[in-house]
Protein backbone atom coordinates (compact mmCIF):
# COMPACT_ATOMS: atom_id res chain seq x y z
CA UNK A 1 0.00 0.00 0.00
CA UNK A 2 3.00 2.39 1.03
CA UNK A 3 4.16 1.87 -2.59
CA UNK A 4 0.96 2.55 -4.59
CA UNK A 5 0.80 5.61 -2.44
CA UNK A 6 4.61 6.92 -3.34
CA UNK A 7 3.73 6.06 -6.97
CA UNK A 8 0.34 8.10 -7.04
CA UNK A 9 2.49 11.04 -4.79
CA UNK A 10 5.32 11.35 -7.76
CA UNK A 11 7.31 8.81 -6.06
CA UNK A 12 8.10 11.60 -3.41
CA UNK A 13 8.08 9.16 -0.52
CA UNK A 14 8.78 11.84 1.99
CA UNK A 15 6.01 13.36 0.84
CA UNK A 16 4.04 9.69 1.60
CA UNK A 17 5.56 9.00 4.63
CA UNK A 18 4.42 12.33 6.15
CA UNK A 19 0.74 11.71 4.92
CA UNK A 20 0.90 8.47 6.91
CA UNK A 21 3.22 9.93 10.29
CA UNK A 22 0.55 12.90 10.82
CA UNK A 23 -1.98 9.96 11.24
CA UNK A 24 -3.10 9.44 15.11
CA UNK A 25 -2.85 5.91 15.11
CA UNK A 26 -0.87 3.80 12.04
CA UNK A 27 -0.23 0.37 12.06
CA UNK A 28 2.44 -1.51 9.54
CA UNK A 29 2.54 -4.71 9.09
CA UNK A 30 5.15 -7.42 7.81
CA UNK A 31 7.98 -5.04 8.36
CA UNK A 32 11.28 -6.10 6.71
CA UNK A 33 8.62 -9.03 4.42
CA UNK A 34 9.74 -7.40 1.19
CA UNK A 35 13.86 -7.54 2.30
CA UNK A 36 15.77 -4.19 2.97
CA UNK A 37 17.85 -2.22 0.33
CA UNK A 38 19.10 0.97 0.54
CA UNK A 39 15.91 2.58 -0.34
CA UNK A 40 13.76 0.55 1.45
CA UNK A 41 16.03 1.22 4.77
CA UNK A 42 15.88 4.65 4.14
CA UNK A 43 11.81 5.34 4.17
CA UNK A 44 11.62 2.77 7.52
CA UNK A 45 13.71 4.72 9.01
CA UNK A 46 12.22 7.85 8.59
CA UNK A 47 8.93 6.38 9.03
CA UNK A 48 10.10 4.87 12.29
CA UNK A 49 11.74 8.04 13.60
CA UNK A 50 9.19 10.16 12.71
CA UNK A 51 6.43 7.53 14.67
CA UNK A 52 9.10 7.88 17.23
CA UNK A 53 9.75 11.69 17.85
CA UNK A 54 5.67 12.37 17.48
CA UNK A 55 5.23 9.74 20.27
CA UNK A 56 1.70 8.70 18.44
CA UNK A 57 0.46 4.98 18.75
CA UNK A 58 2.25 2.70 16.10
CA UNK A 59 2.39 -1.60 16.08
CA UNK A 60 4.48 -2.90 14.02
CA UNK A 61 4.04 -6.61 13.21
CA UNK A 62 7.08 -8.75 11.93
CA UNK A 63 8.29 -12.60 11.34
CA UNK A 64 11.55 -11.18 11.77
CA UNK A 65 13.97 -11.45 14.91
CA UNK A 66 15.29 -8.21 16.53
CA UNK A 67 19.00 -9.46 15.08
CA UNK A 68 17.26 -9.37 11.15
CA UNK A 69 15.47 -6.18 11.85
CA UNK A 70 18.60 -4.44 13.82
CA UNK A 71 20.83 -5.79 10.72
CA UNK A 72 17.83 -4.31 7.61
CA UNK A 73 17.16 -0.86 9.87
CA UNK A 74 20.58 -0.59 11.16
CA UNK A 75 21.48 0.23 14.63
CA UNK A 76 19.84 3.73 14.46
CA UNK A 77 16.58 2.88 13.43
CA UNK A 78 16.35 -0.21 15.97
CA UNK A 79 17.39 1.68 18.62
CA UNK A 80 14.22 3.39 18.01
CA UNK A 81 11.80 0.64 17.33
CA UNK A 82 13.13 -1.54 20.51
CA UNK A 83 13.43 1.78 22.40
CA UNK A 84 12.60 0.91 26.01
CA UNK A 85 9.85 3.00 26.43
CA UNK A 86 7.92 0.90 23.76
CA UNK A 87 6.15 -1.79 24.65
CA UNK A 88 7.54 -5.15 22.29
CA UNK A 89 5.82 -8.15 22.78
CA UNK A 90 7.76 -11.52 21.14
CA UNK A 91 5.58 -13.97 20.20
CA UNK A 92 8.44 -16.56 18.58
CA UNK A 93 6.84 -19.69 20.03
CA UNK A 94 3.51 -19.24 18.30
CA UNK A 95 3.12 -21.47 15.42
CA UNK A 96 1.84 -19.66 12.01
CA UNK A 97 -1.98 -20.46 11.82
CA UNK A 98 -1.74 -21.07 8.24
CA UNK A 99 1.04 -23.66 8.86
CA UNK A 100 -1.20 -25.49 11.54
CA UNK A 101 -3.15 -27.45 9.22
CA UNK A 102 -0.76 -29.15 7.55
């Protein structure tokens, strides 16, 4: 959805990512599911530090360990996510539901 927006905005994805940030609540999900590049790194990060310095309500939802998100958002942009004043919750010992049936 973030990419359909930056494509309708000009691909100015500063531009999309402060359309989304002034929102009261935002929720992203599957962070780090489509890999991290340079690019990609770039608008989390922003994303996540603008969430961050606002201090509005954001979940994030991930399959990803806090080692693969550290390594994709770099040290900066964790630091932020697993700041201690957010609440994390790590769920690693629940099985997929889509997996349970097989």
């Amino acid at each position: 959805m973030i990419r359909k927006k930056i494509d309708q905005n000009g691909g100015d994805y500063l531009r999309t990512v402060q359309y989304a940030m002034d929102r009261d609540f935002v929720i992203l999900d599957d962070l780090g599911s489509s890999g991290f590049n340079e690019w990609r790194s770039e608008v989390l990060f922003d994303t996540i530090d603008k969430r961050y310095e606002s201090r509005k309500p954001t979940i994030f939802t991930s399959n990803l360990s806090r080692e693969e998100l550290t390594a994709g958002l770099g040290k900066r942009g964790a630091s932020r996510l697993f700041a201690k004043e957010n609440l994390v919750i790590e769920m690693h010992t629940v099985m997929d539901k889509r997996e349970q049936g097989k």
